[in-house]
PDB file of N, CA and C in Angstrom:
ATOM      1  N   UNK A   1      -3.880  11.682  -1.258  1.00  0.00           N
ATOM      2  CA  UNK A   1      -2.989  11.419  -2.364  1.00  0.00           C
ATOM      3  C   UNK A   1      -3.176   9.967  -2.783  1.00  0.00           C
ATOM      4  N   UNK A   2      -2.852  10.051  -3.998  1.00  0.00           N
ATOM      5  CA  UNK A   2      -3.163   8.595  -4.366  1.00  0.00           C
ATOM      6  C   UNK A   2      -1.634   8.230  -5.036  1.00  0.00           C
ATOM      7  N   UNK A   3      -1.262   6.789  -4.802  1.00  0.00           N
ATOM      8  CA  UNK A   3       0.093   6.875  -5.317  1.00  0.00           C
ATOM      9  C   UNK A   3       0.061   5.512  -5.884  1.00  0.00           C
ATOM     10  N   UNK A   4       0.880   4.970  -7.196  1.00  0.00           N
ATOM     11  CA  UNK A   4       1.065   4.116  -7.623  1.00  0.00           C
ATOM     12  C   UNK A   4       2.429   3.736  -6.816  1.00  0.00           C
ATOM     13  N   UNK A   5       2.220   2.617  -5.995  1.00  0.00           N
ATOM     14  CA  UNK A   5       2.934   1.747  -5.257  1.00  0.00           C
ATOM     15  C   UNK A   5       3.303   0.754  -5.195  1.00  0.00           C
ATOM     16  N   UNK A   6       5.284   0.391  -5.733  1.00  0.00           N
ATOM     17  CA  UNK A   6       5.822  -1.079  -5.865  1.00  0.00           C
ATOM     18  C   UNK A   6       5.468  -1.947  -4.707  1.00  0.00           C
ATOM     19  N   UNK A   7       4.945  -2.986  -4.776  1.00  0.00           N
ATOM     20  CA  UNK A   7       4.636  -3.990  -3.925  1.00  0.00           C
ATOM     21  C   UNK A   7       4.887  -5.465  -4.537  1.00  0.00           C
ATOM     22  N   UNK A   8       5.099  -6.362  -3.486  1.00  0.00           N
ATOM     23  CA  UNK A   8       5.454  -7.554  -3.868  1.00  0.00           C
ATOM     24  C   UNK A   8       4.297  -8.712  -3.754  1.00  0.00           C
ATOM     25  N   UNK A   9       4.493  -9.775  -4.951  1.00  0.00           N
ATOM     26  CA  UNK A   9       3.279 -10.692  -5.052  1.00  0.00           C
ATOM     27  C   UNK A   9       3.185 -12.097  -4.157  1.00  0.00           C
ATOM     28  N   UNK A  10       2.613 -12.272  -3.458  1.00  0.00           N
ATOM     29  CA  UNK A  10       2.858 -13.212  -2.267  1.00  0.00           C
ATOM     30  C   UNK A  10       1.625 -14.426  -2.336  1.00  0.00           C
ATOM     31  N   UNK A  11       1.003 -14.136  -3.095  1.00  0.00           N
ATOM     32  CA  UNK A  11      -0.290 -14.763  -3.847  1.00  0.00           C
ATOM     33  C   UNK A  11      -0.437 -14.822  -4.675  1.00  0.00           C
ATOM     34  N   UNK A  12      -1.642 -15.574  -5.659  1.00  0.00           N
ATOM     35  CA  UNK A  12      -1.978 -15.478  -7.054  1.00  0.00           C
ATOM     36  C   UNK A  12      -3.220 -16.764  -6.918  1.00  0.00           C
ATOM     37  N   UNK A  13      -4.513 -16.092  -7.363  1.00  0.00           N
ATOM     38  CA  UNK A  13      -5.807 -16.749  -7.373  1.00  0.00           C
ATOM     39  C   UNK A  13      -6.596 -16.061  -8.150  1.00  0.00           C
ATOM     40  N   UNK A  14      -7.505 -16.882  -8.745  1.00  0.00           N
ATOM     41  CA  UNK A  14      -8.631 -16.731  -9.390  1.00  0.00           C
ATOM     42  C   UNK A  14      -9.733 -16.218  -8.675  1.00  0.00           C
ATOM     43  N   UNK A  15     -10.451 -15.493  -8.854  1.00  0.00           N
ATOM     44  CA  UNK A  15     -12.138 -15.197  -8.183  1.00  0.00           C
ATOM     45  C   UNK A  15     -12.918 -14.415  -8.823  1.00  0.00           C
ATOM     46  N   UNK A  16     -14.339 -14.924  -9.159  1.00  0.00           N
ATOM     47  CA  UNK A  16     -15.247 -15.019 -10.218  1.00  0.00           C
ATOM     48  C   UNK A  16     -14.618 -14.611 -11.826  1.00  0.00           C
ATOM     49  N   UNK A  17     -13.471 -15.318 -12.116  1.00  0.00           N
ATOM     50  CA  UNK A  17     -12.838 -15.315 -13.443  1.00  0.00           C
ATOM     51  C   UNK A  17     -11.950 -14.485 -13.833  1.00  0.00           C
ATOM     52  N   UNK A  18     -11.473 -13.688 -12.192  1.00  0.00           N
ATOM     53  CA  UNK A  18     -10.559 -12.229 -12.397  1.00  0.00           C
ATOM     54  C   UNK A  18      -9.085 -12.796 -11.689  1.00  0.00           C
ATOM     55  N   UNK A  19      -8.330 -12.752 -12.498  1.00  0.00           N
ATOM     56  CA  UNK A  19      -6.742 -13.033 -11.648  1.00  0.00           C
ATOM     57  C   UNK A  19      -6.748 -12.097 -10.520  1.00  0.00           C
ATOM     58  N   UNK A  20      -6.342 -12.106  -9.843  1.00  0.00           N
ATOM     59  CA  UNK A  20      -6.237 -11.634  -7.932  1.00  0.00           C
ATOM     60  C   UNK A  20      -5.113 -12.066  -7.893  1.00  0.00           C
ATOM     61  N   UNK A  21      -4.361 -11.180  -6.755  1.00  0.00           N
ATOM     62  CA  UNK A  21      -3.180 -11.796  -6.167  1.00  0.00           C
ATOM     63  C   UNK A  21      -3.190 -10.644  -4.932  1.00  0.00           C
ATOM     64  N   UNK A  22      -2.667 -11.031  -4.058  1.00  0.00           N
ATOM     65  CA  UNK A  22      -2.532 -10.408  -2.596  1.00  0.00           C
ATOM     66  C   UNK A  22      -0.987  -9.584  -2.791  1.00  0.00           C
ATOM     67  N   UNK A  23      -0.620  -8.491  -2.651  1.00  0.00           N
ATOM     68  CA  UNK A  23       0.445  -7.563  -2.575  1.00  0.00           C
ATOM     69  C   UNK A  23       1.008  -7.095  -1.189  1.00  0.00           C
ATOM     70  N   UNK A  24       2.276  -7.401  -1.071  1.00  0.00           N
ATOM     71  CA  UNK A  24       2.825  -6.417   0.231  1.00  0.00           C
ATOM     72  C   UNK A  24       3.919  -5.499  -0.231  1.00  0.00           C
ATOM     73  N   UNK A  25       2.773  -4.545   0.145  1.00  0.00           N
ATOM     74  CA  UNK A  25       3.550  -3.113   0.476  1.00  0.00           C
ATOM     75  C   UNK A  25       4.080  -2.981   1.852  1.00  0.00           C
ATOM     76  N   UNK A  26       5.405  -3.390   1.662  1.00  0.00           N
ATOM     77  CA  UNK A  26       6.418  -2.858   2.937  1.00  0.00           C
ATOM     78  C   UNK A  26       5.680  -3.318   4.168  1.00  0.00           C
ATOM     79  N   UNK A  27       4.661  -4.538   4.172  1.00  0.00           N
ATOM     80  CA  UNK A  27       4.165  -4.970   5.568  1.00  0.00           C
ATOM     81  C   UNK A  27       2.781  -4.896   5.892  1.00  0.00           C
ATOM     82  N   UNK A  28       2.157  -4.274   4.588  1.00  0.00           N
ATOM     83  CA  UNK A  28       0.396  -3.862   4.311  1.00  0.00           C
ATOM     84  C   UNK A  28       0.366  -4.671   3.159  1.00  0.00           C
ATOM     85  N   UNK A  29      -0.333  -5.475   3.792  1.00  0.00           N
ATOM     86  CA  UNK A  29      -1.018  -6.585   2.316  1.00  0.00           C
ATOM     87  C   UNK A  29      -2.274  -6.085   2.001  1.00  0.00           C
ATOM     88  N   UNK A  30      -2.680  -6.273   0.540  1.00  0.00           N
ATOM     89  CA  UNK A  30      -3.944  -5.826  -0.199  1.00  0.00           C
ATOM     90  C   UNK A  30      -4.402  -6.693  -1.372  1.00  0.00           C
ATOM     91  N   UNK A  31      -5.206  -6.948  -1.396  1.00  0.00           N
ATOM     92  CA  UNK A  31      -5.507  -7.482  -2.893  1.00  0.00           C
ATOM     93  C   UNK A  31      -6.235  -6.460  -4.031  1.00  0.00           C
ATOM     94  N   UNK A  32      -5.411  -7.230  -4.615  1.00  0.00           N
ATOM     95  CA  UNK A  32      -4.837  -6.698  -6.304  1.00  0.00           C
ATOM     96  C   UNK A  32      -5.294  -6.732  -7.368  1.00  0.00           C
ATOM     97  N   UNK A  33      -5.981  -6.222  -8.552  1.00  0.00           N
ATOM     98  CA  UNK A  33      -6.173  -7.225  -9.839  1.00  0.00           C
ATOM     99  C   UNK A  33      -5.195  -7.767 -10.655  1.00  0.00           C
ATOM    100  N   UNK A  34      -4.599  -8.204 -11.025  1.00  0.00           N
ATOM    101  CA  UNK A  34      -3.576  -8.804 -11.551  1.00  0.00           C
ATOM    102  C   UNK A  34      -3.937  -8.620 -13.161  1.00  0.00           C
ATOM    103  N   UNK A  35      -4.611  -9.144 -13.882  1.00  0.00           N
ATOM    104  CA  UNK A  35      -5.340  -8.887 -15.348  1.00  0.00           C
ATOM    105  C   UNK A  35      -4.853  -8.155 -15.983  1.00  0.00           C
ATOM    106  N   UNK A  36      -3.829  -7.092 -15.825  1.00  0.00           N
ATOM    107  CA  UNK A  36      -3.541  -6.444 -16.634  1.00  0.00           C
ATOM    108  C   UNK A  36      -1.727  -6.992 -17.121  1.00  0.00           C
ATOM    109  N   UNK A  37      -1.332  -7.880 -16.319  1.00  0.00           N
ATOM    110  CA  UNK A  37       0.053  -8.537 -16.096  1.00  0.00           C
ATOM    111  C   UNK A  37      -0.308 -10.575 -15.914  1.00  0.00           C
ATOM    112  N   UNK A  38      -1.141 -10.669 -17.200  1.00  0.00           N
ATOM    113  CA  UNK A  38      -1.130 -11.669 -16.896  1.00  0.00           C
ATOM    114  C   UNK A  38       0.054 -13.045 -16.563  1.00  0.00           C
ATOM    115  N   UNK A  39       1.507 -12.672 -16.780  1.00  0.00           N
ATOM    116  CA  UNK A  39       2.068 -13.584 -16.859  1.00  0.00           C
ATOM    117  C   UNK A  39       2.939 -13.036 -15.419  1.00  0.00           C
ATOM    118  N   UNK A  40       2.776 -12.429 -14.695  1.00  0.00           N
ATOM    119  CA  UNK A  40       3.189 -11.941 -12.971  1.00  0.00           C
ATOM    120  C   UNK A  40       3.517 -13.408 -12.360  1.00  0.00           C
ATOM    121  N   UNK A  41       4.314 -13.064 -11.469  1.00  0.00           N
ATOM    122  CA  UNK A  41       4.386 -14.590 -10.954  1.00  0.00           C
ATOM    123  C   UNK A  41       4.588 -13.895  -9.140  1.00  0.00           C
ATOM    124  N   UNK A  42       4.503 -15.167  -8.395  1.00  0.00           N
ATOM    125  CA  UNK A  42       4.478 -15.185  -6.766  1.00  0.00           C
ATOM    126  C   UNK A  42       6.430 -14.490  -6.735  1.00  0.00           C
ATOM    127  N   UNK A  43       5.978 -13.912  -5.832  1.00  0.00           N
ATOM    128  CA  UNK A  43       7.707 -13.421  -5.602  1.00  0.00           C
ATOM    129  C   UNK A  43       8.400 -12.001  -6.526  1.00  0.00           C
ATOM    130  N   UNK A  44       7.575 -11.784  -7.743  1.00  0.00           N
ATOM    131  CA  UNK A  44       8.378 -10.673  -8.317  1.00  0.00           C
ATOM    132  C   UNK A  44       7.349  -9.177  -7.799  1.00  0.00           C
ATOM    133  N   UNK A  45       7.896  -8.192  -8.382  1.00  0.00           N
ATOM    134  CA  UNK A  45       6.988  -6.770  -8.042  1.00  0.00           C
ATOM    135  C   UNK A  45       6.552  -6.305  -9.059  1.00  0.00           C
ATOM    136  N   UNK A  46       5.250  -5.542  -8.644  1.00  0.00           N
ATOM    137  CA  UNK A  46       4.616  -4.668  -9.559  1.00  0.00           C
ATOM    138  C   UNK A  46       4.313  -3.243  -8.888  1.00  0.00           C
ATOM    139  N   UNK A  47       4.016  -2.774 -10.238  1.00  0.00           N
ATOM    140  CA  UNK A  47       3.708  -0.760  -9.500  1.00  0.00           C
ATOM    141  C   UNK A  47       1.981  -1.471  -9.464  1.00  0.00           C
ATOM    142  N   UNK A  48       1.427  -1.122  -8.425  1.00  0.00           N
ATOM    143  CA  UNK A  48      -0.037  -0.604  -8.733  1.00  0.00           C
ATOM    144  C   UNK A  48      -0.704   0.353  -8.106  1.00  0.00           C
ATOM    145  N   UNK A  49      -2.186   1.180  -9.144  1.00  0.00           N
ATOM    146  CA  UNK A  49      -2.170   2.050  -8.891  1.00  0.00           C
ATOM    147  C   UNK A  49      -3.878   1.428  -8.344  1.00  0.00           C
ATOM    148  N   UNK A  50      -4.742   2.560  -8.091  1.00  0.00           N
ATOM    149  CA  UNK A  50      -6.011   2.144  -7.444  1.00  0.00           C
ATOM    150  C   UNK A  50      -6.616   0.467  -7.770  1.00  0.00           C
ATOM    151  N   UNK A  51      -5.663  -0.121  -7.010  1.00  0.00           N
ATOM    152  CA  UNK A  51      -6.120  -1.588  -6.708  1.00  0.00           C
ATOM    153  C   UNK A  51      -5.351  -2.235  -7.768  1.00  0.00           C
ATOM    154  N   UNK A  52      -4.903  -1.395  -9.130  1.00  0.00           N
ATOM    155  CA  UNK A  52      -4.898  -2.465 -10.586  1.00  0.00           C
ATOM    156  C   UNK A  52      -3.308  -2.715 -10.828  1.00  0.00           C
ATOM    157  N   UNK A  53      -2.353  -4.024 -10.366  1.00  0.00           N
ATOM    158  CA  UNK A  53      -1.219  -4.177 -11.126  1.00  0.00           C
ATOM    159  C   UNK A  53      -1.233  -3.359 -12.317  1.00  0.00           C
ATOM    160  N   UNK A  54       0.001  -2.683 -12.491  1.00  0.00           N
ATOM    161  CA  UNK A  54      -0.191  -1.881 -13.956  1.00  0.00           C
ATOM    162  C   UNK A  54       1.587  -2.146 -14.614  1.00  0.00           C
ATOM    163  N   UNK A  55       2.371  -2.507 -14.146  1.00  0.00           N
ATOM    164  CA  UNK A  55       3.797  -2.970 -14.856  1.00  0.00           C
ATOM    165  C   UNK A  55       4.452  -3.587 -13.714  1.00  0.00           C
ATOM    166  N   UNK A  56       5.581  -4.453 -14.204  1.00  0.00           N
ATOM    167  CA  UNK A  56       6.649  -5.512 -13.473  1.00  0.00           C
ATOM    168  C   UNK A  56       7.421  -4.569 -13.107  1.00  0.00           C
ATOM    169  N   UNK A  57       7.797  -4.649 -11.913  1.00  0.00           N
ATOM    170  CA  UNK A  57       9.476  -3.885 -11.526  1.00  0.00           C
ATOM    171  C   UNK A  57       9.973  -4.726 -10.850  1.00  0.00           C
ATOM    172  N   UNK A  58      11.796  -4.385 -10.990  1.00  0.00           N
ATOM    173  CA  UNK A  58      12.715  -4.952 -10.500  1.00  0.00           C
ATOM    174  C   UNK A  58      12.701  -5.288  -9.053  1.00  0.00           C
ATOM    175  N   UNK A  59      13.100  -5.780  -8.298  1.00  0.00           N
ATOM    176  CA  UNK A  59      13.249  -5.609  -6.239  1.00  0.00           C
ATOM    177  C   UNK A  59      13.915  -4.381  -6.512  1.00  0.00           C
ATOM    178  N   UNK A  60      15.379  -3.842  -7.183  1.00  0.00           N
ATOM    179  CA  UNK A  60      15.973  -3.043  -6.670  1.00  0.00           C
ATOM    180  C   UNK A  60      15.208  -1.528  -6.315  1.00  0.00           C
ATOM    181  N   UNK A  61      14.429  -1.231  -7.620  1.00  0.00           N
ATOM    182  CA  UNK A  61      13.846  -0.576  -7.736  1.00  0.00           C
ATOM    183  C   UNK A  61      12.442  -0.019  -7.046  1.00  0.00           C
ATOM    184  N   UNK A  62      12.168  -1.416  -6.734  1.00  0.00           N
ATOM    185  CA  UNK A  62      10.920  -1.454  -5.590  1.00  0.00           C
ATOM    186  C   UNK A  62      11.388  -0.874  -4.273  1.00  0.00           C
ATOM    187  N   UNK A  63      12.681  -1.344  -4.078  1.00  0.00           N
ATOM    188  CA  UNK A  63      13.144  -0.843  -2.479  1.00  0.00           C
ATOM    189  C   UNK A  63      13.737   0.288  -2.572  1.00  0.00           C
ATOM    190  N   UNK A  64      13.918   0.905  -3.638  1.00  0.00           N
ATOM    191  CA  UNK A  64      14.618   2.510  -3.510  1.00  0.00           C
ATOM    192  C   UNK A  64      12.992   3.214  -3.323  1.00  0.00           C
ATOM    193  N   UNK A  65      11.724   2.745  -4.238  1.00  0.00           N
ATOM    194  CA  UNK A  65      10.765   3.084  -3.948  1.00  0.00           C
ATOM    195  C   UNK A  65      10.197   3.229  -2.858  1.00  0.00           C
ATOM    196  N   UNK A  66       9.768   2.232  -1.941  1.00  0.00           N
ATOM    197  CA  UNK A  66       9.263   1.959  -0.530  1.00  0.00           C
ATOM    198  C   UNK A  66       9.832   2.603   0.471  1.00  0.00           C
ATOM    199  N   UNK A  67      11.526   2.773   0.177  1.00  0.00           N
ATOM    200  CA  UNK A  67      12.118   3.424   0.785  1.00  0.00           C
ATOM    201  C   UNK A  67      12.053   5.035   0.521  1.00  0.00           C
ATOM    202  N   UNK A  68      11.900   5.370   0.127  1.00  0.00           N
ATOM    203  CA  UNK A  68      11.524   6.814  -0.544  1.00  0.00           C
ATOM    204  C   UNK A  68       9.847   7.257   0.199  1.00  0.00           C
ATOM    205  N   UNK A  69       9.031   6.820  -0.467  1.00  0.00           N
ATOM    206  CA  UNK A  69       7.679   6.440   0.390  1.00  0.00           C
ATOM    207  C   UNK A  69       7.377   6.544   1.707  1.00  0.00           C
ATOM    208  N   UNK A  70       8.291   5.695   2.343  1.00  0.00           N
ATOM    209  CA  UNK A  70       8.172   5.755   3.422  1.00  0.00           C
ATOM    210  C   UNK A  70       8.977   6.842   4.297  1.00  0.00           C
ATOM    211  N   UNK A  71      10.152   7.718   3.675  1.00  0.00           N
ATOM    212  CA  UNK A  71      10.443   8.657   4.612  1.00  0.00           C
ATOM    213  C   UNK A  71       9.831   9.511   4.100  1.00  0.00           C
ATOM    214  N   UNK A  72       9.054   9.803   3.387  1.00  0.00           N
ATOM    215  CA  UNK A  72       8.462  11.295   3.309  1.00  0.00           C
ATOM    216  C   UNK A  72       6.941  10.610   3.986  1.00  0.00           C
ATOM    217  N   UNK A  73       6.842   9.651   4.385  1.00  0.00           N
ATOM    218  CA  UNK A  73       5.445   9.482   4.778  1.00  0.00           C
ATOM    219  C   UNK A  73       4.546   9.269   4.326  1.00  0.00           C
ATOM    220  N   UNK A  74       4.783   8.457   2.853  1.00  0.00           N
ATOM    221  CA  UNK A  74       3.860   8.658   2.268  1.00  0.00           C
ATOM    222  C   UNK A  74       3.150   7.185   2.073  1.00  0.00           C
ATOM    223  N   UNK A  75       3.770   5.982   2.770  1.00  0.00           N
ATOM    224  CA  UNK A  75       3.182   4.975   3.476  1.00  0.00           C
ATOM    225  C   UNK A  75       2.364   5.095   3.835  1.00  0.00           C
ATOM    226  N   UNK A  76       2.300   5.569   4.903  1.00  0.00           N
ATOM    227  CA  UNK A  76       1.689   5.863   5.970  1.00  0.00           C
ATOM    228  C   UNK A  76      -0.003   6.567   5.206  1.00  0.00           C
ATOM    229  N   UNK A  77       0.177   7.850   4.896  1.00  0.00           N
ATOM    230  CA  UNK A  77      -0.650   8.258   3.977  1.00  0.00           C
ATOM    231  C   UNK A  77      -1.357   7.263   3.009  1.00  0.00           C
ATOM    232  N   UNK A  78      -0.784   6.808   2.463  1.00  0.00           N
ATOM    233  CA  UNK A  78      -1.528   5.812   1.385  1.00  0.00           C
ATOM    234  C   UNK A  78      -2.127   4.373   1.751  1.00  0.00           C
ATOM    235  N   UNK A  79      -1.894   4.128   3.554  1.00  0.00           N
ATOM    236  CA  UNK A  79      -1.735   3.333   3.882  1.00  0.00           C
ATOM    237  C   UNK A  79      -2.403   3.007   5.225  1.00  0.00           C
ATOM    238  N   UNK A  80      -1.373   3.920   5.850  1.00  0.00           N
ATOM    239  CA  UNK A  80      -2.061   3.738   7.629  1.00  0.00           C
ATOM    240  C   UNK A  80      -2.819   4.458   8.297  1.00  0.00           C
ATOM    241  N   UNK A  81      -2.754   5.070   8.934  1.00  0.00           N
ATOM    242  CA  UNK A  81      -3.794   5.641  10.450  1.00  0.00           C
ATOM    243  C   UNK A  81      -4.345   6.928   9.858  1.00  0.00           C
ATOM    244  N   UNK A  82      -5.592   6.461   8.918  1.00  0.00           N
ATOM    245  CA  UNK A  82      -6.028   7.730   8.230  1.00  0.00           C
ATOM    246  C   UNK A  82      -6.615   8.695   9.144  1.00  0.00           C
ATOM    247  N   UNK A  83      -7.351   8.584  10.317  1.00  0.00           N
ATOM    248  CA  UNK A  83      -7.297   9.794  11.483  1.00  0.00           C
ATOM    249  C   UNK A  83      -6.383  10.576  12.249  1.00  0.00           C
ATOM    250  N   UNK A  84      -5.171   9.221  12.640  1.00  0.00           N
ATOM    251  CA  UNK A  84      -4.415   9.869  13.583  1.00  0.00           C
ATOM    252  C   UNK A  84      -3.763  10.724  12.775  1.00  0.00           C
ATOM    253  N   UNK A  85      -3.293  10.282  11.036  1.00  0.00           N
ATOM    254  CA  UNK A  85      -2.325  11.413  10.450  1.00  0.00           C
ATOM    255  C   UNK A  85      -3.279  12.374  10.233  1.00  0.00           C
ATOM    256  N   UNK A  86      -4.332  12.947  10.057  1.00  0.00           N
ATOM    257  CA  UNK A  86      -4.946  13.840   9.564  1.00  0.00           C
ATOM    258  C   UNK A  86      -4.713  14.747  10.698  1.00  0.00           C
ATOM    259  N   UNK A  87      -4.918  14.240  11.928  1.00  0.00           N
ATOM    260  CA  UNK A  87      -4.892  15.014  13.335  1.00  0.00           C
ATOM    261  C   UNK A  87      -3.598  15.483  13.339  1.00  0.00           C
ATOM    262  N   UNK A  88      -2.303  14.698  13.095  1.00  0.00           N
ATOM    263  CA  UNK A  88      -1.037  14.918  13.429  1.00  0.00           C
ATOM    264  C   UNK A  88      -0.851  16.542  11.994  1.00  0.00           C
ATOM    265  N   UNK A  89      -1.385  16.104  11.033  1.00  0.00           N
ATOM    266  CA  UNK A  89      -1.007  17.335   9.989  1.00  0.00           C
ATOM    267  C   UNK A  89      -1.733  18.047  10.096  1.00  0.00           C
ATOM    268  N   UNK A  90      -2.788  18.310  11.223  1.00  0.00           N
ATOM    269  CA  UNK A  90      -3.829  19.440  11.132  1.00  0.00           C
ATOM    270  C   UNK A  90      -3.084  20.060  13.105  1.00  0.00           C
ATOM    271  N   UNK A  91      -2.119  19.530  13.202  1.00  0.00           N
ATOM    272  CA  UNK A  91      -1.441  20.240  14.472  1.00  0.00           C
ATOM    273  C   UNK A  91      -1.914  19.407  16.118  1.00  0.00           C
ATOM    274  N   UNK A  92      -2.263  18.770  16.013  1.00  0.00           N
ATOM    275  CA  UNK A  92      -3.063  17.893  17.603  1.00  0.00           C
ATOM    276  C   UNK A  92      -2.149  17.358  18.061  1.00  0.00           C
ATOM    277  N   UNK A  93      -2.070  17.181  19.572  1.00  0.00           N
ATOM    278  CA  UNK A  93      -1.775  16.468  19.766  1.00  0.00           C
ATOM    279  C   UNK A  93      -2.728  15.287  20.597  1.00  0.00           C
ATOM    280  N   UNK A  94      -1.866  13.945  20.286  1.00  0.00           N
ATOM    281  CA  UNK A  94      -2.615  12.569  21.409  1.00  0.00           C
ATOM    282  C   UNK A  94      -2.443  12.788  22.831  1.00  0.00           C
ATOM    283  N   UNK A  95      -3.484  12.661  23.492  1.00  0.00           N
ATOM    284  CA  UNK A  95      -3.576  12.642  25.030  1.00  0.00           C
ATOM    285  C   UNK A  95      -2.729  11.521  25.119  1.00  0.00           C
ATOM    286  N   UNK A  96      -2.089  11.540  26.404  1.00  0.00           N
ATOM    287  CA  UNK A  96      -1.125  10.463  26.365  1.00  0.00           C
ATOM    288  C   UNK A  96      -1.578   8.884  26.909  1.00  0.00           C
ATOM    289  N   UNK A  97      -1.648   8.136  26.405  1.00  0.00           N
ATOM    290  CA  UNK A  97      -1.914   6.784  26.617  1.00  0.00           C
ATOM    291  C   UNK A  97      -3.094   6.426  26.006  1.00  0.00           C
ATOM    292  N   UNK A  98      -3.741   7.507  25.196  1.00  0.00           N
ATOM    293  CA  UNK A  98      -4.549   6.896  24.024  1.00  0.00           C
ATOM    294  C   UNK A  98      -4.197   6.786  22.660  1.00  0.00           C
ATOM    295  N   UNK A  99      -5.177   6.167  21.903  1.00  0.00           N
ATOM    296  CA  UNK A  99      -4.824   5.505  20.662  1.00  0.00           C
ATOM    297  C   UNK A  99      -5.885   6.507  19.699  1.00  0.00           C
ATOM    298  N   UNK A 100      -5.730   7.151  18.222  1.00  0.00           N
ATOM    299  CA  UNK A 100      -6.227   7.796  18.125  1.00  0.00           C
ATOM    300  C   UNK A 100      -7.352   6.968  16.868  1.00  0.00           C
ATOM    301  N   UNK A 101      -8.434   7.746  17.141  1.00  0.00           N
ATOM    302  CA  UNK A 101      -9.879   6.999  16.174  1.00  0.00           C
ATOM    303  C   UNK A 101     -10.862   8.077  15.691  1.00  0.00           C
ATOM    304  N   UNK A 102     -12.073   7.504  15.374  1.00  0.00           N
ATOM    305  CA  UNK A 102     -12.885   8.662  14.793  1.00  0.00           C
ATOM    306  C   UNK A 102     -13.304   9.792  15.966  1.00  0.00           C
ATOM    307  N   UNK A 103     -13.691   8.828  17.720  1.00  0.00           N
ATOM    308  CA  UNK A 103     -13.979   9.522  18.384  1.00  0.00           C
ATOM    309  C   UNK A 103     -13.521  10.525  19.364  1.00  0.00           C
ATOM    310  N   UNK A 104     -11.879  10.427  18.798  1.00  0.00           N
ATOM    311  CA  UNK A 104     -10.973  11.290  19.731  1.00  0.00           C
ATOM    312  C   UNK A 104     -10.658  12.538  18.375  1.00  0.00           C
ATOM    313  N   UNK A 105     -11.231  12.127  17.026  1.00  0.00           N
ATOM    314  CA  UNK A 105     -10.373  13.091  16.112  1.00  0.00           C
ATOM    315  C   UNK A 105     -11.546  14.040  15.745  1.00  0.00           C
ATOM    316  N   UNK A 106     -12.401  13.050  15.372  1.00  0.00           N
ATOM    317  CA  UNK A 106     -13.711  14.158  15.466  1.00  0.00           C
ATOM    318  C   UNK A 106     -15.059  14.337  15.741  1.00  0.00           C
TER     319      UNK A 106
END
């Protein structure tokens, strides 16, 4: 799934002539293109969708978002342990006291 995700701007730089800025999503930082919001500033939120700032949103709105996101899991999905969840939604379970990777999933 691919999801357009409120995240907050914690950066803002130039590189090879493209505005950049670094985003945290709920604790996953990424960099961003910014270019499409040129007047974004450090501290407010944006939705973005495959890599590209695409509109300003409020905090309030960002955190009903993230919060939403994140209980259906969809953090995680868009985000974290792209093996272990695939294993966990395809029924597996982790041997206990390991960590799960390409070579325990497939």
């Amino acid at each position: 799934m691919c999801l357009a995700v409120p995240g907050k701007v914690v950066e803002i730089r130039e590189e090879d002539g493209t505005r950049m800025g670094r985003v945290d999503f709920g604790g996953v930082l990424k960099d961003v293109c910014l270019e499409y919001l040129p007047d974004l500033e450090v501290g407010e939120y944006t939705i973005v969708h495959v890599g590209f700032a695409l509109q300003r949103l409020d905090e309030e709105s960002a955190m009903q978002s993230l919060a939403l996101y994140r209980k259906l899991g969809a953090l995680e999905e868009e985000f974290g342990d792209q093996w272990g969840l695939a294993a966990r939604q395809a029924g597996e379970r982790r041997p206990p006291g390991t960590e799960w990777n390409q070579e325990t999933v497939g």
